[in-house]
ModelCIF file with pLDDT and N, C-alpha, C, O atoms, coordinates in Angstrom:
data_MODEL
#
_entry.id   MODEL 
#
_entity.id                         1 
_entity.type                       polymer 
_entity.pdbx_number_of_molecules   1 
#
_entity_poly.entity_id                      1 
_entity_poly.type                           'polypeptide(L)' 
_entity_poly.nstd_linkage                   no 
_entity_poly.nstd_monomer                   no 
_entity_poly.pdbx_seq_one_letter_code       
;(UNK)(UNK)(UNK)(UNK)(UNK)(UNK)(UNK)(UNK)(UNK)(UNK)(UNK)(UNK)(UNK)(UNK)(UNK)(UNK)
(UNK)(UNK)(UNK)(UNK)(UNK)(UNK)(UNK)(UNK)(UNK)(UNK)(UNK)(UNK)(UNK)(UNK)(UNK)(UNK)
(UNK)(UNK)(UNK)(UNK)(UNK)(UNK)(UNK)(UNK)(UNK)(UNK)
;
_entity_poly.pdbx_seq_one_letter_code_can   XXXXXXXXXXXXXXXXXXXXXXXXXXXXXXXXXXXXXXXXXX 
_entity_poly.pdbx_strand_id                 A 
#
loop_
_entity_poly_seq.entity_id 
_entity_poly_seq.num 
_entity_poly_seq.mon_id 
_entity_poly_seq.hetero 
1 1  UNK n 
1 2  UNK n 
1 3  UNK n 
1 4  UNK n 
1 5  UNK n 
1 6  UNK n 
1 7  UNK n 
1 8  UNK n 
1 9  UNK n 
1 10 UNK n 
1 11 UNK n 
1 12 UNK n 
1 13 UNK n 
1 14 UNK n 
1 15 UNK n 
1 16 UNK n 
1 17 UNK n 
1 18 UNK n 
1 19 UNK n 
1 20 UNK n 
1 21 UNK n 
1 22 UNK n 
1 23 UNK n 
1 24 UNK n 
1 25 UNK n 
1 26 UNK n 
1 27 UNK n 
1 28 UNK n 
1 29 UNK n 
1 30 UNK n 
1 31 UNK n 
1 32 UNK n 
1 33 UNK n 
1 34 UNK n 
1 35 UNK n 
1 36 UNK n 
1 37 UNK n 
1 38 UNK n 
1 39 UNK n 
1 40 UNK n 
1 41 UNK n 
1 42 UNK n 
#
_struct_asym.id          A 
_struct_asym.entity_id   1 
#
loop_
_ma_qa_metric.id 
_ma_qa_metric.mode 
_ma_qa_metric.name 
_ma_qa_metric.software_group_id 
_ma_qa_metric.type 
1 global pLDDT . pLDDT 
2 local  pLDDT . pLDDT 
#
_ma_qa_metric_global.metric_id      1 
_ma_qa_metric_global.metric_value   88.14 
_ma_qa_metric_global.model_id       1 
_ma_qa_metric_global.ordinal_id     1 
#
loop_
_ma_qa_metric_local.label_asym_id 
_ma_qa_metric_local.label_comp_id 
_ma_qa_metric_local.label_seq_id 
_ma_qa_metric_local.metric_id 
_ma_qa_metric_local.metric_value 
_ma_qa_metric_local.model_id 
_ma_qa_metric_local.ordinal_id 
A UNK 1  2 73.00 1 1  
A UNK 2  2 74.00 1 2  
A UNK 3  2 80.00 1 3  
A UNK 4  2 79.00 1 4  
A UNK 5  2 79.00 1 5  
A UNK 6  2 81.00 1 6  
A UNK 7  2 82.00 1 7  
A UNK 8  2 82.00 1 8  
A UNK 9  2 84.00 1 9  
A UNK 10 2 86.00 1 10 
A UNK 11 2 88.00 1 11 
A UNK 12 2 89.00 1 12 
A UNK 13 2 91.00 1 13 
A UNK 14 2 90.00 1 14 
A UNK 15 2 89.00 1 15 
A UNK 16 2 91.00 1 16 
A UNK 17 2 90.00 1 17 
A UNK 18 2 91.00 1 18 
A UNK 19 2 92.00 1 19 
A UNK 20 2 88.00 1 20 
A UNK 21 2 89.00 1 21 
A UNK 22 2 91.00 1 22 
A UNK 23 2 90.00 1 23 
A UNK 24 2 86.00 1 24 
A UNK 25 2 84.00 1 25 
A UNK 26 2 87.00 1 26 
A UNK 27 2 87.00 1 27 
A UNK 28 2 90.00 1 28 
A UNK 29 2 92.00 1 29 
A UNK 30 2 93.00 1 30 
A UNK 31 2 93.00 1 31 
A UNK 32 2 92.00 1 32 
A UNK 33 2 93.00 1 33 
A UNK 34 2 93.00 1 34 
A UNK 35 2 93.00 1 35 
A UNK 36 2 92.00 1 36 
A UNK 37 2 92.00 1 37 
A UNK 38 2 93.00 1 38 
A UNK 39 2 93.00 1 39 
A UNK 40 2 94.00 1 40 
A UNK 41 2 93.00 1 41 
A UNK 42 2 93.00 1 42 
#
loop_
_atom_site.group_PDB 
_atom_site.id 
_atom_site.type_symbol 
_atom_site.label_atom_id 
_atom_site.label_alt_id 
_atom_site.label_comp_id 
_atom_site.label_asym_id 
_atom_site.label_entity_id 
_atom_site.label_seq_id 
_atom_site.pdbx_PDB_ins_code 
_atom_site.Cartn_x 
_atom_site.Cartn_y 
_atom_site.Cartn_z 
_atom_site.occupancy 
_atom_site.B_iso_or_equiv 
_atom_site.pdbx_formal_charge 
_atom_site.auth_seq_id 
_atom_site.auth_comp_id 
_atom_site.auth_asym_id 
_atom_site.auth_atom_id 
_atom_site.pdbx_PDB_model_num 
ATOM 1   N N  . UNK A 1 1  ? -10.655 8.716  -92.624 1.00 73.00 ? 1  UNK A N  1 
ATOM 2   C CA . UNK A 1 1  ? -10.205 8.769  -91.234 1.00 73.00 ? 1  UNK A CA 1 
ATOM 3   C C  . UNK A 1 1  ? -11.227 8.112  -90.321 1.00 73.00 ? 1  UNK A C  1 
ATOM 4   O O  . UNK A 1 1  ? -10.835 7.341  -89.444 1.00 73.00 ? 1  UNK A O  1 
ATOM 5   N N  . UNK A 1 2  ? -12.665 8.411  -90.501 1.00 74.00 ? 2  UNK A N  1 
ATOM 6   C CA . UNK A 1 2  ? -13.621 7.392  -89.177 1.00 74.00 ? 2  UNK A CA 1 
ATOM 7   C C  . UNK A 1 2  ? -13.570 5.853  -90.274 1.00 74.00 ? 2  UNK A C  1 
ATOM 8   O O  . UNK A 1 2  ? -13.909 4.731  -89.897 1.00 74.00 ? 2  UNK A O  1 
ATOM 9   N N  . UNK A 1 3  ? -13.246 6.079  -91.149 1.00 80.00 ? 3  UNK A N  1 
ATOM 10  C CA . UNK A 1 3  ? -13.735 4.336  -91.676 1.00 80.00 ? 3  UNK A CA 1 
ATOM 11  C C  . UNK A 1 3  ? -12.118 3.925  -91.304 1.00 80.00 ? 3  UNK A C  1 
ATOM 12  O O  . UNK A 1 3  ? -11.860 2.751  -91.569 1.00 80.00 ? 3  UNK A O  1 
ATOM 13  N N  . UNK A 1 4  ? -11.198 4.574  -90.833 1.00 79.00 ? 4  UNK A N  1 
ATOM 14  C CA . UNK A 1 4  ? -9.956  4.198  -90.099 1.00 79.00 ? 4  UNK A CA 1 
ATOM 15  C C  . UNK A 1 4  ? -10.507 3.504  -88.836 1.00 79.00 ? 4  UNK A C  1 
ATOM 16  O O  . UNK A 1 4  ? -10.726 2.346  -88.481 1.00 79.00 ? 4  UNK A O  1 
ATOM 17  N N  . UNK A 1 5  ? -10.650 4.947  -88.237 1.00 79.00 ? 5  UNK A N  1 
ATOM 18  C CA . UNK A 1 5  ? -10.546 4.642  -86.788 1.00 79.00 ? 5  UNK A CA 1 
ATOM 19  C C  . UNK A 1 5  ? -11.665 3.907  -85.872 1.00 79.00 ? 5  UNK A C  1 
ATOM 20  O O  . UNK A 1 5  ? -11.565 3.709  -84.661 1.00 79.00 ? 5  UNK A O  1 
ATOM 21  N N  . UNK A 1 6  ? -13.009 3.459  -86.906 1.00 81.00 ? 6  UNK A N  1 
ATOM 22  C CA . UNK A 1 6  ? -13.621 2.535  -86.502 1.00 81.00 ? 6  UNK A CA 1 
ATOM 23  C C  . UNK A 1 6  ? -13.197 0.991  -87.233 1.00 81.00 ? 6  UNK A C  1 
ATOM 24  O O  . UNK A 1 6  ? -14.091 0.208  -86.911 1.00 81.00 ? 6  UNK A O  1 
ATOM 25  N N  . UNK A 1 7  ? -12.654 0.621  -87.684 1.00 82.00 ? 7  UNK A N  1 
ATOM 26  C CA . UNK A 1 7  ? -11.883 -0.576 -88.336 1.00 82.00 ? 7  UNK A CA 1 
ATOM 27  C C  . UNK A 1 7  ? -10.783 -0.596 -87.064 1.00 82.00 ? 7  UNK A C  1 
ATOM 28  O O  . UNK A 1 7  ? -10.749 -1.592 -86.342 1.00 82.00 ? 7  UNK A O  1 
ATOM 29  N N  . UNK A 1 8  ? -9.948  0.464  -86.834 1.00 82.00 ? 8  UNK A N  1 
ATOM 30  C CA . UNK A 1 8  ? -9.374  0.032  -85.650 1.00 82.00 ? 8  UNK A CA 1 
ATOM 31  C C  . UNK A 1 8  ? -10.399 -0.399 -84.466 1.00 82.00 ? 8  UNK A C  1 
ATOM 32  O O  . UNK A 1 8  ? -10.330 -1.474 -83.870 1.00 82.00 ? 8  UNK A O  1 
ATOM 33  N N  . UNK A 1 9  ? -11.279 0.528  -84.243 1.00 84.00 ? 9  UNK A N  1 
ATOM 34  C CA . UNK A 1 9  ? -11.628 0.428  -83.074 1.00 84.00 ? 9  UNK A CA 1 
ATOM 35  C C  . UNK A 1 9  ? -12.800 -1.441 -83.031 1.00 84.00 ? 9  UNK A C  1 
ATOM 36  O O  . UNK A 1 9  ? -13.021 -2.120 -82.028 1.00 84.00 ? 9  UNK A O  1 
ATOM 37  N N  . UNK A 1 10 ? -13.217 -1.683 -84.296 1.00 86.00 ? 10 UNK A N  1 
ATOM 38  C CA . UNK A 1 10 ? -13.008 -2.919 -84.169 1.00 86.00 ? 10 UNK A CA 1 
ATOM 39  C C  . UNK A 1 10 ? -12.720 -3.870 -83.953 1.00 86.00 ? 10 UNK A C  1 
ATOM 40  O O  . UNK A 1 10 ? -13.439 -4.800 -83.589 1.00 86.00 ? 10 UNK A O  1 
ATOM 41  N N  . UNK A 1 11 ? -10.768 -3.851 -84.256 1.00 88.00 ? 11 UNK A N  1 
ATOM 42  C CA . UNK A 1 11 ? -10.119 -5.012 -83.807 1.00 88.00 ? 11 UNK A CA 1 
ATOM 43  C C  . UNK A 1 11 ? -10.066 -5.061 -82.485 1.00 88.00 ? 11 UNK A C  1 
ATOM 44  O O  . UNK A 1 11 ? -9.718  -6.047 -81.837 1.00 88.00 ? 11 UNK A O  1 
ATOM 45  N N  . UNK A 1 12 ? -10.450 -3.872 -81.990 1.00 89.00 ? 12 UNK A N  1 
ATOM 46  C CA . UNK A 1 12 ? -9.589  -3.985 -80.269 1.00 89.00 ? 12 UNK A CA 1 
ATOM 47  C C  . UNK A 1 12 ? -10.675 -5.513 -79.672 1.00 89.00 ? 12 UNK A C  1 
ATOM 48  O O  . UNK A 1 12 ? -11.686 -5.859 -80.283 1.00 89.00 ? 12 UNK A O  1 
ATOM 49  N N  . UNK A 1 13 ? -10.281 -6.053 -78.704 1.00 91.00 ? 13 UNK A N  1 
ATOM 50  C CA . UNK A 1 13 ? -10.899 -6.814 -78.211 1.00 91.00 ? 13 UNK A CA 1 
ATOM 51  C C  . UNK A 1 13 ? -11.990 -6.318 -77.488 1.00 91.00 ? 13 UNK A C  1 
ATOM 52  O O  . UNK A 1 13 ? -11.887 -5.141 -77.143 1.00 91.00 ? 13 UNK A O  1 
ATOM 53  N N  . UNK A 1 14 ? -13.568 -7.244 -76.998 1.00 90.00 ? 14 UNK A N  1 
ATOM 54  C CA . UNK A 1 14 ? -14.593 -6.516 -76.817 1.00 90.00 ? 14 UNK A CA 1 
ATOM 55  C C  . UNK A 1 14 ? -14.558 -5.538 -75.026 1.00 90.00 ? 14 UNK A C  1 
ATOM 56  O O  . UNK A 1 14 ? -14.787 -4.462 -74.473 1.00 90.00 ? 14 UNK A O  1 
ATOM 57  N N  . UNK A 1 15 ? -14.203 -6.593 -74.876 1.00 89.00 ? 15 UNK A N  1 
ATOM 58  C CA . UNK A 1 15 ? -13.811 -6.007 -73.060 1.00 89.00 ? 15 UNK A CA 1 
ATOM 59  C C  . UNK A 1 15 ? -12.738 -4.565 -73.366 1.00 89.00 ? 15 UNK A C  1 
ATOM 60  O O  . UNK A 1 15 ? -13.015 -3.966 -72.327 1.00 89.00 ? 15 UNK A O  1 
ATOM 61  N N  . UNK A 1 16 ? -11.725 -3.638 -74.084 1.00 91.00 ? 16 UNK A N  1 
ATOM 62  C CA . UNK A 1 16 ? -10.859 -2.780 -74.559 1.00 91.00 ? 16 UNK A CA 1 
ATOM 63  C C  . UNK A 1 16 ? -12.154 -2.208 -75.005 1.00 91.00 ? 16 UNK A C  1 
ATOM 64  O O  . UNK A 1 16 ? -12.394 -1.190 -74.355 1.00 91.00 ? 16 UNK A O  1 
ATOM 65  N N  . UNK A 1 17 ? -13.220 -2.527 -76.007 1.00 90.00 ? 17 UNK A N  1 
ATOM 66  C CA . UNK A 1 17 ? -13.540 -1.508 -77.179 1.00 90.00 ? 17 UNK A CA 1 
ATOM 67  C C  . UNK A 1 17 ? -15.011 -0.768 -76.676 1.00 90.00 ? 17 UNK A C  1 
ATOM 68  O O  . UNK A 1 17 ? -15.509 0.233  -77.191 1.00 90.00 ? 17 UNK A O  1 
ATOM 69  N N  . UNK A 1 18 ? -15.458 -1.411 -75.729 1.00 91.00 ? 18 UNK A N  1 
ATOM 70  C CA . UNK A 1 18 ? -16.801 -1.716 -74.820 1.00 91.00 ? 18 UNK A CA 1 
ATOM 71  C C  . UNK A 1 18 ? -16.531 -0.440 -74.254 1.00 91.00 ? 18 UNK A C  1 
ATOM 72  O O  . UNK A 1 18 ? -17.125 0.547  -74.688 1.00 91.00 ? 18 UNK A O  1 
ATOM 73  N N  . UNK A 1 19 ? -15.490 -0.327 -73.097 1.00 92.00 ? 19 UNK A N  1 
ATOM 74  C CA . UNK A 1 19 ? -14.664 0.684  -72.338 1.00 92.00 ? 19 UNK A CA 1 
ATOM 75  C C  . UNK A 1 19 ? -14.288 1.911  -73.280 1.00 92.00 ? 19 UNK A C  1 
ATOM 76  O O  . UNK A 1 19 ? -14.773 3.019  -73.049 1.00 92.00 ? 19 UNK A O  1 
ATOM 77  N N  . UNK A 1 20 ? -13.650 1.755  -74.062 1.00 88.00 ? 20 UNK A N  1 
ATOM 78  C CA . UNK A 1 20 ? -13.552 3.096  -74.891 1.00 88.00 ? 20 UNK A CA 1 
ATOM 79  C C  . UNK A 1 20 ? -14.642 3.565  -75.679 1.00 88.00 ? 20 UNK A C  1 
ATOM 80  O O  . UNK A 1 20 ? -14.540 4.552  -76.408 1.00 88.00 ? 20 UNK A O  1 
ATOM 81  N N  . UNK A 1 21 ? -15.853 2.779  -75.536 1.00 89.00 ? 21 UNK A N  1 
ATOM 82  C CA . UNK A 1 21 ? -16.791 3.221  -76.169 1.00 89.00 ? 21 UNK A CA 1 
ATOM 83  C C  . UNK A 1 21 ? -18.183 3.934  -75.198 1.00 89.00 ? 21 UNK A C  1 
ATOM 84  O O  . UNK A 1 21 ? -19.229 4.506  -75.506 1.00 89.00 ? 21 UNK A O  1 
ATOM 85  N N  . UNK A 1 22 ? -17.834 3.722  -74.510 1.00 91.00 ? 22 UNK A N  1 
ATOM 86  C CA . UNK A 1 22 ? -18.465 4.189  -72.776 1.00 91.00 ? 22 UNK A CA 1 
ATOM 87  C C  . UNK A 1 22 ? -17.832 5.662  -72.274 1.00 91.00 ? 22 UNK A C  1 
ATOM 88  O O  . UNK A 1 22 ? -18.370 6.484  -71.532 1.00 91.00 ? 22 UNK A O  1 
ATOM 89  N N  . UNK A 1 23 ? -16.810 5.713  -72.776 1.00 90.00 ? 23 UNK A N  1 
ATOM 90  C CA . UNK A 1 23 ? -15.697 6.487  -71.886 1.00 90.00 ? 23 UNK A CA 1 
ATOM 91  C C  . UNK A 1 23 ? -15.869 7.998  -73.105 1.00 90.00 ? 23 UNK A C  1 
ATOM 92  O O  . UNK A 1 23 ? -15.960 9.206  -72.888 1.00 90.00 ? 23 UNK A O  1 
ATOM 93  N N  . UNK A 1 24 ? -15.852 7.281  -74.222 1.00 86.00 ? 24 UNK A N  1 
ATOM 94  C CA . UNK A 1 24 ? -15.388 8.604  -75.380 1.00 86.00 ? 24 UNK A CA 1 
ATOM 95  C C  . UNK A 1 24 ? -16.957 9.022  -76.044 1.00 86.00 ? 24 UNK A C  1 
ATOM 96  O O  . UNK A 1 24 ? -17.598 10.047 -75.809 1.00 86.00 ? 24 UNK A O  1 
ATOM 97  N N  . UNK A 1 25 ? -17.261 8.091  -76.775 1.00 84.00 ? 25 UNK A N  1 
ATOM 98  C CA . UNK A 1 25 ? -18.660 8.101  -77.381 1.00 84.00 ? 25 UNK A CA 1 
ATOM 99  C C  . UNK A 1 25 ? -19.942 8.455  -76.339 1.00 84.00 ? 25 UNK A C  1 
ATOM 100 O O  . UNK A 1 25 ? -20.691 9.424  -76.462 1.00 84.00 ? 25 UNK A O  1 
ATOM 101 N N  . UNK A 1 26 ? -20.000 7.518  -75.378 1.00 87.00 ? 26 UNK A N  1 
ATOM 102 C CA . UNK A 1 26 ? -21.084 7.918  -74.312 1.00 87.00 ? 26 UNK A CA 1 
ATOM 103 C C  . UNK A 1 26 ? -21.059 8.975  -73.466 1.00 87.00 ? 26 UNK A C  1 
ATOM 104 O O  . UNK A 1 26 ? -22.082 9.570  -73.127 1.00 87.00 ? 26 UNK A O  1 
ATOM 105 N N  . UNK A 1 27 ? -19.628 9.342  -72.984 1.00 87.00 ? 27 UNK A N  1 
ATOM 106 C CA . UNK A 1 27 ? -19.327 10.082 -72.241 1.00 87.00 ? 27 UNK A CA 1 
ATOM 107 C C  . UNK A 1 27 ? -19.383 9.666  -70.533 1.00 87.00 ? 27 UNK A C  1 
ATOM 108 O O  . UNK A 1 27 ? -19.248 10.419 -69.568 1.00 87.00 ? 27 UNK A O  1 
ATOM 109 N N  . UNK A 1 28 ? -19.513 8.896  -70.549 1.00 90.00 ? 28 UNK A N  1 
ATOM 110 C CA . UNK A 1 28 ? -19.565 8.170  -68.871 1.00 90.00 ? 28 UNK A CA 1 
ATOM 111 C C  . UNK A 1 28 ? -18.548 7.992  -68.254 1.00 90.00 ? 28 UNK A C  1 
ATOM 112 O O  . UNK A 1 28 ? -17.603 7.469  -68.844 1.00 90.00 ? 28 UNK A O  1 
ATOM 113 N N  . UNK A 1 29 ? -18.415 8.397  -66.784 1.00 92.00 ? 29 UNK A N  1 
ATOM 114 C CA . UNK A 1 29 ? -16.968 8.355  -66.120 1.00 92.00 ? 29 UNK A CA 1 
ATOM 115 C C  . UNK A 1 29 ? -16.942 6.950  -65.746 1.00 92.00 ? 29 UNK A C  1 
ATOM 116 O O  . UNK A 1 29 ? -17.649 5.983  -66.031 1.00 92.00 ? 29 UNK A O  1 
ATOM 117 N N  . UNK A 1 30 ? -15.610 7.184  -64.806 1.00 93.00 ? 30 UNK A N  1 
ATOM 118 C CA . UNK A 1 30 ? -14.641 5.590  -64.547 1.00 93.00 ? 30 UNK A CA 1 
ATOM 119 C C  . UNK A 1 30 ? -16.015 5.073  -64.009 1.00 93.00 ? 30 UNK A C  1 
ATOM 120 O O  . UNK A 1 30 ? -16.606 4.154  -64.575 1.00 93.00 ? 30 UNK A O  1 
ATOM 121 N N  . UNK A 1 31 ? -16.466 5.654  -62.972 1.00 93.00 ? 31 UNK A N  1 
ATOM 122 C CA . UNK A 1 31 ? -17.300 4.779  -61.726 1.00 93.00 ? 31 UNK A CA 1 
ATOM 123 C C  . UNK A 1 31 ? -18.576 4.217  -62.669 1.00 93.00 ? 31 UNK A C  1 
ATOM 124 O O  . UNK A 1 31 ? -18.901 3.030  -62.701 1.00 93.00 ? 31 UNK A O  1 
ATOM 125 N N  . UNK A 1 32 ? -19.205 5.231  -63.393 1.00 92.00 ? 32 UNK A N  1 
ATOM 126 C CA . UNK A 1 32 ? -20.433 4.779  -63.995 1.00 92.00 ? 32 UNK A CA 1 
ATOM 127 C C  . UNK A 1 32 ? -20.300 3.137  -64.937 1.00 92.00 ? 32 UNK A C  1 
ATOM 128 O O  . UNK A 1 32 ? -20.944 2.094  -64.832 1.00 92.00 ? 32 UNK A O  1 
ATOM 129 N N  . UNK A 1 33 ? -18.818 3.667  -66.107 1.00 93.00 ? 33 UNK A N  1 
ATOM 130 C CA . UNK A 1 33 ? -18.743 2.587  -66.827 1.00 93.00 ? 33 UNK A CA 1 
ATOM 131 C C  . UNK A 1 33 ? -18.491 1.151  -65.334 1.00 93.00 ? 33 UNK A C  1 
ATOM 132 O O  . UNK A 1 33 ? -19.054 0.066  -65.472 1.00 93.00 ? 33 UNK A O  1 
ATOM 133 N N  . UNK A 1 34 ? -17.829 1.369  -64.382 1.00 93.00 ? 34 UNK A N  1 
ATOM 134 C CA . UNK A 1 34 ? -17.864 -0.026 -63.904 1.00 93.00 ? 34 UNK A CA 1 
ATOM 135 C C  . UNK A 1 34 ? -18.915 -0.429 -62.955 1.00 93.00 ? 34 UNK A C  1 
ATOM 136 O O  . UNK A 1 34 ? -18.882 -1.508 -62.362 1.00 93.00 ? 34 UNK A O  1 
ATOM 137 N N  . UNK A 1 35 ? -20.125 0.705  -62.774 1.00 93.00 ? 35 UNK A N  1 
ATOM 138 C CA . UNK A 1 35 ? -21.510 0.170  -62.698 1.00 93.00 ? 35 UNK A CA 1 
ATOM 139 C C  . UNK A 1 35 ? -21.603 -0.718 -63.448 1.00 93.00 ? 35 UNK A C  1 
ATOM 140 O O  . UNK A 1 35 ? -21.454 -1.910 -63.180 1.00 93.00 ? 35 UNK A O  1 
ATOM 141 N N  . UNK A 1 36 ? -21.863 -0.239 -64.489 1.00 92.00 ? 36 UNK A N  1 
ATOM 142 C CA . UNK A 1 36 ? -22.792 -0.931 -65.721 1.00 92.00 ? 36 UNK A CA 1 
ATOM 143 C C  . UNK A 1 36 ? -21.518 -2.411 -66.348 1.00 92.00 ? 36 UNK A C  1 
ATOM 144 O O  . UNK A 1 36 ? -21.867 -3.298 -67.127 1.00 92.00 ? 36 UNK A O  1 
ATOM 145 N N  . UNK A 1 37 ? -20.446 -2.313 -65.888 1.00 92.00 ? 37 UNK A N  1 
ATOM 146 C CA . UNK A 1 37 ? -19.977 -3.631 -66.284 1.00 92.00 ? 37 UNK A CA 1 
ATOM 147 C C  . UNK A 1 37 ? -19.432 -4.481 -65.136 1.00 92.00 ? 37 UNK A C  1 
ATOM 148 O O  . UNK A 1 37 ? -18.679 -5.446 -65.270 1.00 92.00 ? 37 UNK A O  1 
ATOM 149 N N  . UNK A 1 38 ? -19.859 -4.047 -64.119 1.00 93.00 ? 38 UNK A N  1 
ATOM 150 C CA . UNK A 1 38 ? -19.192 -4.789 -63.152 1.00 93.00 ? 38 UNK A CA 1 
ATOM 151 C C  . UNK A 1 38 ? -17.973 -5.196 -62.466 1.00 93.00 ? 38 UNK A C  1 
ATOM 152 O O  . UNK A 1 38 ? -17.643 -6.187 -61.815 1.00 93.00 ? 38 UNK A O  1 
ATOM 153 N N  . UNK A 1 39 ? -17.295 -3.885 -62.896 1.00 93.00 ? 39 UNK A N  1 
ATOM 154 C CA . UNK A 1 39 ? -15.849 -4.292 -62.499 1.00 93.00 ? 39 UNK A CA 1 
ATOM 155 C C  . UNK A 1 39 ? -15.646 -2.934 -61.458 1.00 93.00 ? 39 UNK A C  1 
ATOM 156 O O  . UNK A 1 39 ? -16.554 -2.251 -60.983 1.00 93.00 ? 39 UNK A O  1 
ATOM 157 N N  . UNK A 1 40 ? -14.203 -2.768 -61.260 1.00 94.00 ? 40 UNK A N  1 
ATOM 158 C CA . UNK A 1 40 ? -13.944 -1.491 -60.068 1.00 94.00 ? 40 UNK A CA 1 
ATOM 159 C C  . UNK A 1 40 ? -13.556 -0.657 -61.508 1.00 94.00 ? 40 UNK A C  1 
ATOM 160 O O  . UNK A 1 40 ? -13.307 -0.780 -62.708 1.00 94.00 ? 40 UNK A O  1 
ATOM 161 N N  . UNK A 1 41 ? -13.726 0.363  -60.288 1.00 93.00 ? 41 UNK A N  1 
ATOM 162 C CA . UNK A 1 41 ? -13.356 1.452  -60.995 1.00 93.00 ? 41 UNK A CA 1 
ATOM 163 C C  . UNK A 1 41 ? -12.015 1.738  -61.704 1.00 93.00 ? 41 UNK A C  1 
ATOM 164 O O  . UNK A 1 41 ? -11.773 2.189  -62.824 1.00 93.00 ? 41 UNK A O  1 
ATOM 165 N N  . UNK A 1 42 ? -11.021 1.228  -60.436 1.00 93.00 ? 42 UNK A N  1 
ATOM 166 C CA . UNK A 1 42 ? -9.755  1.375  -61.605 1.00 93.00 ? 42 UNK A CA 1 
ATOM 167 C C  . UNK A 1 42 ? -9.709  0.455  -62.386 1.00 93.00 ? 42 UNK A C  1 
ATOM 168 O O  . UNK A 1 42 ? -8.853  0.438  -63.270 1.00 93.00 ? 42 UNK A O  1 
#
């Protein structure tokens, strides 16, 4: 199941996998992740 769901979480494209990896793994909210990447929040 993680050698699943990191093989998925692979394919996603990097800008998709970057974000879900900020959001779930790091734990960082909307505003923080679009500090650190430069985009808005929504």
């Amino acid at each position: 199941t993680r050698e699943e769901v990191l093989e998925a979480l692979n394919k996603l494209p990097e800008s998709l996998r970057i974000v879900l990896v900020f959001k779930e793994y790091a734990e960082m909210n909307y505003k923080e992740i679009g500090r650190v990447l430069g985009i808005s929040e929504g």
